[in-house]
Protein backbone atom coordinates (compact mmCIF):
# COMPACT_ATOMS: atom_id res chain seq x y z
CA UNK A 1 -75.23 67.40 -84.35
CA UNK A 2 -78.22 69.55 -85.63
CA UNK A 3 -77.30 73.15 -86.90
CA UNK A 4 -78.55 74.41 -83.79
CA UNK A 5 -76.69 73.68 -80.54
CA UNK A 6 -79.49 75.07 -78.21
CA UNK A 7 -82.70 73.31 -77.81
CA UNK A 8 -86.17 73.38 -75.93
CA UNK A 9 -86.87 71.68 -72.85
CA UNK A 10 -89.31 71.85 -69.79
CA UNK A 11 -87.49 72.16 -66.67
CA UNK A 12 -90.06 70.75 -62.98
CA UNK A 13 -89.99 72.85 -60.40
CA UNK A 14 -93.42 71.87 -59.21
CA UNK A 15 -96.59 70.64 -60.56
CA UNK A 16 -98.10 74.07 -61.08
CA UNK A 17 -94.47 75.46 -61.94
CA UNK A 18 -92.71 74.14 -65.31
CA UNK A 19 -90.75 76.31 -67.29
CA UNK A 20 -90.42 76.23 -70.96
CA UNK A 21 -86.33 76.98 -70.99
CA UNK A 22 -83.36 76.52 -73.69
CA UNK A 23 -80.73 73.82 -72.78
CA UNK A 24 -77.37 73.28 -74.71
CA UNK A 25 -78.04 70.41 -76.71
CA UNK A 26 -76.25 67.67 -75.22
CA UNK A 27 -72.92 65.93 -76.99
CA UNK A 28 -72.18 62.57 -77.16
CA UNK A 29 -69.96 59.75 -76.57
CA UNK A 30 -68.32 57.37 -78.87
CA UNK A 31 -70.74 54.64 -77.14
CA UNK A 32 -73.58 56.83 -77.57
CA UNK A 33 -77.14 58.20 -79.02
CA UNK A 34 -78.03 61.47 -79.42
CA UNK A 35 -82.19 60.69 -79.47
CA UNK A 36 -84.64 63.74 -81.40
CA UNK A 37 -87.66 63.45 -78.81
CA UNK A 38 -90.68 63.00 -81.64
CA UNK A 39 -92.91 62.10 -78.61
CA UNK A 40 -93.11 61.62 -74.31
CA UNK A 41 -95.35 61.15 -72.03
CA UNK A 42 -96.37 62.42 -69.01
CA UNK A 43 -96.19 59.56 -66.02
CA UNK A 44 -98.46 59.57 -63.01
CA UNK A 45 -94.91 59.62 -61.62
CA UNK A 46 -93.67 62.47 -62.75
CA UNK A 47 -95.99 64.36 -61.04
CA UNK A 48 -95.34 63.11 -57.73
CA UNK A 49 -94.42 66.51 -56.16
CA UNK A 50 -93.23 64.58 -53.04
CA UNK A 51 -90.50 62.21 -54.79
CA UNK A 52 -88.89 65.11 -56.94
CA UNK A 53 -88.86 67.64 -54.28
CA UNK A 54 -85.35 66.93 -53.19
CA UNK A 55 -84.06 67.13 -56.76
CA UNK A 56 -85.79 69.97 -58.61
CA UNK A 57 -85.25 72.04 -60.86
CA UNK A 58 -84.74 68.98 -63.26
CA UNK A 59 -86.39 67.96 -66.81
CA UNK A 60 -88.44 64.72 -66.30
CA UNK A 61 -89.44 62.47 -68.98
CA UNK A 62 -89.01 58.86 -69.61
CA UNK A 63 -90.95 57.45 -71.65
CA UNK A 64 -89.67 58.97 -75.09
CA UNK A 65 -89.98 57.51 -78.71
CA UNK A 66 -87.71 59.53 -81.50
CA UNK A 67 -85.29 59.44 -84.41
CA UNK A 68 -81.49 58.68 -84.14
CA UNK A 69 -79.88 61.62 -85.59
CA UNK A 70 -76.24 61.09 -84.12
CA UNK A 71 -74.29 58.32 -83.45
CA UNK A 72 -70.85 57.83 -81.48
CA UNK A 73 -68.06 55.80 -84.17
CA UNK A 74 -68.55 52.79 -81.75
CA UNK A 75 -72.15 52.28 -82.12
CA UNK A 76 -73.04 50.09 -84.71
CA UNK A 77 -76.59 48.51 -83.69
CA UNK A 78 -78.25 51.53 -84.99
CA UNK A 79 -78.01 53.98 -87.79
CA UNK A 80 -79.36 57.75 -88.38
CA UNK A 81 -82.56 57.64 -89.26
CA UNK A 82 -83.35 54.85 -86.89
CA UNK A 83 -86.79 55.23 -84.89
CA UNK A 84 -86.31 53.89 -81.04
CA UNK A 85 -87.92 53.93 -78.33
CA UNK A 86 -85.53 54.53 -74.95
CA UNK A 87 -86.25 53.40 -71.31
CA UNK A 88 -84.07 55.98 -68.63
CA UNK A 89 -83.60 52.87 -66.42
CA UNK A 90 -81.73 49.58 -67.13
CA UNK A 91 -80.20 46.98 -65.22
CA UNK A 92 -76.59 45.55 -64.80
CA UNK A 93 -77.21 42.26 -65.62
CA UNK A 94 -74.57 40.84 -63.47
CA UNK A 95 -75.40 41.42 -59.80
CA UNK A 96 -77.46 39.26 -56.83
CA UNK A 97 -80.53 40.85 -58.00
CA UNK A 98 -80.08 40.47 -61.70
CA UNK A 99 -79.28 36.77 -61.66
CA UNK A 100 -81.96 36.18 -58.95
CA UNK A 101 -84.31 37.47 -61.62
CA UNK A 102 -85.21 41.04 -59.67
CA UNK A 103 -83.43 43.15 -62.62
CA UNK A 104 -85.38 46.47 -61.55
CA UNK A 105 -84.28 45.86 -57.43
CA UNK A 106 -80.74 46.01 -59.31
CA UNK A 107 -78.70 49.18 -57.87
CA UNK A 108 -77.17 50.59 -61.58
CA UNK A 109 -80.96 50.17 -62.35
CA UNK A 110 -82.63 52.19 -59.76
CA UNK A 111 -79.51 54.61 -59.24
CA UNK A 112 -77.20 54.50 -61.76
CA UNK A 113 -78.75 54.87 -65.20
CA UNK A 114 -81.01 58.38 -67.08
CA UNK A 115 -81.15 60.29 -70.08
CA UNK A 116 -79.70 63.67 -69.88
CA UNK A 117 -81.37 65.70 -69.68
CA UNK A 118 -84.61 64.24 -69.61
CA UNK A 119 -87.28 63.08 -72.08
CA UNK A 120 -89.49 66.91 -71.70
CA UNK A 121 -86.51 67.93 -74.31
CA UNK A 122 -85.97 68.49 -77.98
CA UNK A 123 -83.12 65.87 -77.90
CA UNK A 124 -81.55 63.75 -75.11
CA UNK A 125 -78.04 62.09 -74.90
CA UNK A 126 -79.17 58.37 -74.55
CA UNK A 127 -75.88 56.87 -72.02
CA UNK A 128 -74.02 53.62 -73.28
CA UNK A 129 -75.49 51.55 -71.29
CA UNK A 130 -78.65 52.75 -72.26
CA UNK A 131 -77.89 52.31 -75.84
CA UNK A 132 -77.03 48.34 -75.20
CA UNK A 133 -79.78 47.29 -73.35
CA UNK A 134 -82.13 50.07 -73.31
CA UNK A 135 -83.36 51.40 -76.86
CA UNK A 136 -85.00 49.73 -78.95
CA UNK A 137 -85.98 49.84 -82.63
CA UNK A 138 -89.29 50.89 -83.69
CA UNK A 139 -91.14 49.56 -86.16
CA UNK A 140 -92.58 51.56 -89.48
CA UNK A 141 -95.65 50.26 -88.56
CA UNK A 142 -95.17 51.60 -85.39
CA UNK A 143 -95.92 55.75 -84.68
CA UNK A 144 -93.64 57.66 -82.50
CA UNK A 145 -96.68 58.38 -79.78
CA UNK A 146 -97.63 54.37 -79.52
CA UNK A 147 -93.85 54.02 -78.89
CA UNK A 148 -93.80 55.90 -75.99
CA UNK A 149 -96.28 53.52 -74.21
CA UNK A 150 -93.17 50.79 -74.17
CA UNK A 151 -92.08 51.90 -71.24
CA UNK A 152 -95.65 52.30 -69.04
CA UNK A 153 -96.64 49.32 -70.89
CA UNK A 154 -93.54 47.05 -69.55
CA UNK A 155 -94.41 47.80 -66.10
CA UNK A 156 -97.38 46.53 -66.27
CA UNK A 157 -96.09 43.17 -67.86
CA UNK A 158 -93.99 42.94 -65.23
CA UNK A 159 -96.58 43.30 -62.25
CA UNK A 160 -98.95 40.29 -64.01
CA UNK A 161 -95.87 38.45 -64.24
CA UNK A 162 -94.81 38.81 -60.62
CA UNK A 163 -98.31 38.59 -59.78
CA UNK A 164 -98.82 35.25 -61.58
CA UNK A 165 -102.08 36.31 -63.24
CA UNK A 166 -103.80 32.76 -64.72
CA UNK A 167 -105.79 32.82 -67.46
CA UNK A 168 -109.43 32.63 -66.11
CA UNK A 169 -109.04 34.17 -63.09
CA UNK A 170 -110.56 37.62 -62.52
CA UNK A 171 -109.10 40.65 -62.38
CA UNK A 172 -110.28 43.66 -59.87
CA UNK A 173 -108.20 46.96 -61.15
CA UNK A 174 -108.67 49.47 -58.64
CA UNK A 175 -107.93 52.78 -59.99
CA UNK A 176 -108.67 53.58 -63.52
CA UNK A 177 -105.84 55.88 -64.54
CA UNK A 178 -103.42 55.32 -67.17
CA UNK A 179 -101.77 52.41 -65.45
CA UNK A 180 -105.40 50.87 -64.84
CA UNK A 181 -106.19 51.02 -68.35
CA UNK A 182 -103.15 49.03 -69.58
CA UNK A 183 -103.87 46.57 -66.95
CA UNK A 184 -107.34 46.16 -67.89
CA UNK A 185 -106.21 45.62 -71.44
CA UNK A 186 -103.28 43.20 -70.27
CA UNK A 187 -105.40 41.38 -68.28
CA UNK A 188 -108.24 40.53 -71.25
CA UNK A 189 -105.25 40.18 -73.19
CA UNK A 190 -103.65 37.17 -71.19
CA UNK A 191 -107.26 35.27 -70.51
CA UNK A 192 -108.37 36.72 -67.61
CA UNK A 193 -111.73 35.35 -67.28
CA UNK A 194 -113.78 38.87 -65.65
CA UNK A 195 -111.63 42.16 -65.71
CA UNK A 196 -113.42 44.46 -63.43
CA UNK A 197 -112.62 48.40 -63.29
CA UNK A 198 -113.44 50.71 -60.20
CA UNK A 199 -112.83 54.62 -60.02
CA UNK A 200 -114.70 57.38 -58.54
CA UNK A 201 -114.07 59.39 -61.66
CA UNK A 202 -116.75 58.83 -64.33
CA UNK A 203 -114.94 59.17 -67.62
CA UNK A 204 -112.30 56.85 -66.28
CA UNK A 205 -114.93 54.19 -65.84
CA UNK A 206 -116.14 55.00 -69.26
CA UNK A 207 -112.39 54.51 -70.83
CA UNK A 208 -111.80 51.14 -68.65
CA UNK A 209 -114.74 49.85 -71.04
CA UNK A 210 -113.15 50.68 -73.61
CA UNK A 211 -109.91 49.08 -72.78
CA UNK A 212 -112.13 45.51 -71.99
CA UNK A 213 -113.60 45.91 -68.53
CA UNK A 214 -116.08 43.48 -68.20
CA UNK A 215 -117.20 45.60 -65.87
CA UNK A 216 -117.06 49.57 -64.66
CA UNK A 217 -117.92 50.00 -61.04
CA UNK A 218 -118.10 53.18 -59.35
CA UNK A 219 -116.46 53.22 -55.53
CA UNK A 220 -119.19 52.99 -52.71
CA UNK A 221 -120.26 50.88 -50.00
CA UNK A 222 -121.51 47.79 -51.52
CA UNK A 223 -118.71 47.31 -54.36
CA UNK A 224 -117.85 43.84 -52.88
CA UNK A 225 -121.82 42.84 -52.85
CA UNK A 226 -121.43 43.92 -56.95
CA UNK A 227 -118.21 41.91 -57.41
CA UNK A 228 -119.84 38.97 -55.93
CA UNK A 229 -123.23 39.82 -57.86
CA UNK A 230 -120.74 39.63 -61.76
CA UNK A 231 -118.63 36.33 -60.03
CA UNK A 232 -120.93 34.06 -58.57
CA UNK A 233 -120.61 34.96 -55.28
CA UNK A 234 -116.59 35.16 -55.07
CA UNK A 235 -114.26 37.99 -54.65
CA UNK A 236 -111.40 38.87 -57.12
CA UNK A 237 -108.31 36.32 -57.28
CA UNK A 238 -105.80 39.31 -58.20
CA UNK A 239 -106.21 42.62 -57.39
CA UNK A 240 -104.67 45.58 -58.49
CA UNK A 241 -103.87 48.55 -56.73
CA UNK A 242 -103.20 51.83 -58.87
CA UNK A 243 -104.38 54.20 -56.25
CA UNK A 244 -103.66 54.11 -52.84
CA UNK A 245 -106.60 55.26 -51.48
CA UNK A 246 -108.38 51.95 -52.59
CA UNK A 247 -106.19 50.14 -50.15
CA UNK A 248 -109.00 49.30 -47.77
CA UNK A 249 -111.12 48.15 -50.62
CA UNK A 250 -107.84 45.84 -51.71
CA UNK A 251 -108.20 44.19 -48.61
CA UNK A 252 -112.02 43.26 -48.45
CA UNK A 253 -112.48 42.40 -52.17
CA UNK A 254 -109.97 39.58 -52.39
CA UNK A 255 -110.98 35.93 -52.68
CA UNK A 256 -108.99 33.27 -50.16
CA UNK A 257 -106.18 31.64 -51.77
CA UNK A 258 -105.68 34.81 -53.86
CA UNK A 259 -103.35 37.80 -54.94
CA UNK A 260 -102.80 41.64 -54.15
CA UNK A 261 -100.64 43.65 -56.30
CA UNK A 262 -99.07 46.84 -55.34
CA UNK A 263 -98.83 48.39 -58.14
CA UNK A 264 -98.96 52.56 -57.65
CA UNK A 265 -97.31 54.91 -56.01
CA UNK A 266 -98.75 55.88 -52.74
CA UNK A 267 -98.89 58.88 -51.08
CA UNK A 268 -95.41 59.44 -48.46
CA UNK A 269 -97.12 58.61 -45.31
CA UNK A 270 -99.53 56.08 -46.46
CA UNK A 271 -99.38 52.72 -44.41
CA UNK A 272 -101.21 49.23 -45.06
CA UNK A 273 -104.54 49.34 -43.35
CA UNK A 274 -105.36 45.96 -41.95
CA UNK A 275 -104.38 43.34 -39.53
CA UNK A 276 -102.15 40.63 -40.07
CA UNK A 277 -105.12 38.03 -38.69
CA UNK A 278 -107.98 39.32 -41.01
CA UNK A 279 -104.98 39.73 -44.30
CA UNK A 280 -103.39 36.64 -43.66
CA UNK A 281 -104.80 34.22 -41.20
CA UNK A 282 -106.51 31.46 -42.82
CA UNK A 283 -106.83 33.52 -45.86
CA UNK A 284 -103.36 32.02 -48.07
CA UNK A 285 -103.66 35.56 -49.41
CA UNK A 286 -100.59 36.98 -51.32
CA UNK A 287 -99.46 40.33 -50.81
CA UNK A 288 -96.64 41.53 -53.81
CA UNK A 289 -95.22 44.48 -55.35
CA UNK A 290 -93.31 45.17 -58.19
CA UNK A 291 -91.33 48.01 -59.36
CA UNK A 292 -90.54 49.40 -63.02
CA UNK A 293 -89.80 46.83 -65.98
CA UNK A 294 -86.47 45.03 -67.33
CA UNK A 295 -85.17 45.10 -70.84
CA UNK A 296 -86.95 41.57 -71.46
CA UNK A 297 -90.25 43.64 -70.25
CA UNK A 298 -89.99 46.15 -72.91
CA UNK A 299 -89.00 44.15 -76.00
CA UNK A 300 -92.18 42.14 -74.93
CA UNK A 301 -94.06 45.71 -74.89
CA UNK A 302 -92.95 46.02 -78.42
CA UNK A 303 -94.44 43.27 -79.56
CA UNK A 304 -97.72 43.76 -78.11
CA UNK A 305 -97.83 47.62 -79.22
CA UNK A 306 -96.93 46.29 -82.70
CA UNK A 307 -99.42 43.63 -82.71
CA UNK A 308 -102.08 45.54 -81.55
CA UNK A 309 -102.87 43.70 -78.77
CA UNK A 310 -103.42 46.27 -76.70
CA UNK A 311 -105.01 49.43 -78.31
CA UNK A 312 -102.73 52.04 -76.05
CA UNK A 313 -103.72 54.85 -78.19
CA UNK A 314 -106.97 54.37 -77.09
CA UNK A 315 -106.15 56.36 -73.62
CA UNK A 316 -104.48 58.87 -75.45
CA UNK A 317 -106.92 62.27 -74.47
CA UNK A 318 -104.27 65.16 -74.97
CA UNK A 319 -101.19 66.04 -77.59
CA UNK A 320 -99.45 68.93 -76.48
CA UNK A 321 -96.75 70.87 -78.69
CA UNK A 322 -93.42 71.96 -76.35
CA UNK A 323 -95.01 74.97 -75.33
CA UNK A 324 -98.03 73.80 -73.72
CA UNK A 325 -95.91 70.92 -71.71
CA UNK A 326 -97.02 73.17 -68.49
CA UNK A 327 -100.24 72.77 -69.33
CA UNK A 328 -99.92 69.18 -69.32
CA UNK A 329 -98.43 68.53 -66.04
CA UNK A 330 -101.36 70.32 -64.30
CA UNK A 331 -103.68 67.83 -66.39
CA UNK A 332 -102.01 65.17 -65.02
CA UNK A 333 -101.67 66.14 -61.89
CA UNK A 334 -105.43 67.02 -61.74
CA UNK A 335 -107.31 64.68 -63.77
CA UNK A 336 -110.85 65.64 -62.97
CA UNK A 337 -110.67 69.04 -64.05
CA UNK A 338 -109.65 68.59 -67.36
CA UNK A 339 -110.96 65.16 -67.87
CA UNK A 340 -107.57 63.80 -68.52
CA UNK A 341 -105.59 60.07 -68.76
CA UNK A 342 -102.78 59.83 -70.88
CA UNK A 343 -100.86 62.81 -71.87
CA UNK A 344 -98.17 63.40 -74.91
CA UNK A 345 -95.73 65.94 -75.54
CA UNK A 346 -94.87 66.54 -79.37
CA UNK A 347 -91.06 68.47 -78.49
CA UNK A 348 -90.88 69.22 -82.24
CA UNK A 349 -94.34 70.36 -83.17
């Protein structure tokens, strides 16, 4: 336990309302981690004012990289001194979903599993389960702020996966925020043939080229006459939603025989806008979604960070020290006026 038995964490009330506050520092178990938060990001989730309303005041935070600096006598997989990287959400590995390969539909995944108190905090108890199946060493070669993309990353594994992305193919990301980016990259990474970016923010279009677009589009009017203009006259064969209000677009830029992903968040009212004759009719169009990522999904993040595969850091516009966490939230929550993407908290600097 450090000397210290208070710590530092920011506790969501709102977007425009977090509060830097002190927080015993949590004890553990005898399964148990106790996790020093050396870096975590902000998530387009976490600033979802609608899903967290019911639950405030809370500390969010879940994608957290750090040093093991306590260990309960059981745990023998890690030491002190270990780096890890920690996802808040793991499955049971036993249930109809698990071993019908749908680990993040699984109910101990969606319901059952967290960090206490959060990853916005100095330190966080990291739950047995957790410490099983959910943390995972880091690499020297590794730094604690490339960690934290493990967990953003493995979502984004997991939608190409589900969405059965084939090398070749092309790629339409709609949406250029953080979770746009990694797709972009994903997608050059795994062969897609033309990656395509659209946003209606400028810089974002500017970042998706440096992620791999093939191609930065701005949103208007005749964005399908462009896509066909780069592809030889066809649509996209998968296309990614990160934003829901590019769900029209999703709907008149996909080729027949191919694939939308629901990827984002959407608003808490927003509904599919189309027909199920002009979606599905004589289309063989694929609608699918897919939620979070498994354990498999970010040990496979890992790798890629470590490899370099994807260059995650490249997204990286803001490092914020504890006390300017506030700060952060409203960047994320309003990208355009502070020309923001992906933004890290640094609890110990």
């Amino acid at each position: 336990m450090p000397p210290n038995k208070k710590m530092r964490a920011l506790m969501y009330y709102s977007n425009n309302d977090v509060r830097l506050e002190e927080l015993p520092i949590p004890e553990i178990g005898p399964d148990e981690v106790l996790l020093k938060v050396m870096a975590s990001g902000i998530c387009g989730s976490d600033v979802m004012e609608w899903y967290r309303r019911d639950k405030v005041p809370l500390v969010l935070g879940h994608e957290v990289a750090g040093e093991v600096v306590e260990i309960g006598k059981n745990v023998s997989r890690f030491q002190v001194g270990d780096h890890a990287a920690a996802t808040h959400h793991v499955p049971c590995n036993t249930c109809h979903y698990c071993l019908n390969g749908h680990h993040t539909m699984c109910d101990t995944l969606l319901r059952g599993t967290h960090f206490e108190p959060g990853g916005f905090a100095e330190y966080i108890r990291v739950p047995a389960i957790n410490v099983d199946r959910g943390l995972f060493h880091i690499q020297p070669e590794v730094s604690f702020n490339q960690a934290t993309f493990m967990e953003p990353l493995a979502c984004v594994l997991r939608g190409q996966r589900m969405a059965r992305l084939k090398p070749g193919q092309t790629v339409l990301v709609l949406g250029s925020g953080i979770s746009g980016l990694l797709h972009i990259g994903l997608a050059r990474a795994l062969g897609a043939g033309l990656v395509v970016a659209v946003d209606t923010i400028q810089f974002r279009l500017k970042m998706a080229k440096k992620m791999g677009a093939h191609l930065s589009l701005p949103f208007n009017e005749n964005l399908t006459e462009a896509l066909r203009d780069a592809n030889g006259g066809l649509l996209a064969d998968l296309v990614i939603i990160c934003f829901d209000g590019f769900l029209p677009l999703a709907f008149k830029a996909v080729e027949r025989g191919g694939t939308i992903l629901f990827f984002g968040g959407a608003a808490e009212e927003a509904m599919i806008p189309c027909t199920i004759n002009d979606l599905f009719w004589r289309t063989e169009i694929t609608c699918t979604s897919t939620y979070a990522g498994a354990p498999y999904d970010c040990s496979t993040a890992l790798k890629m960070i470590k490899a370099r595969t994807i260059p995650v850091l490249k997204t990286v516009t803001h490092t914020l020290a504890m006390q300017d966490g506030p700060k952060g939230f409203k960047m994320v929550s309003s990208p355009l006026d502070h020309e923001s993407i992906k933004v890290i908290v640094e609890p110990h600097k």
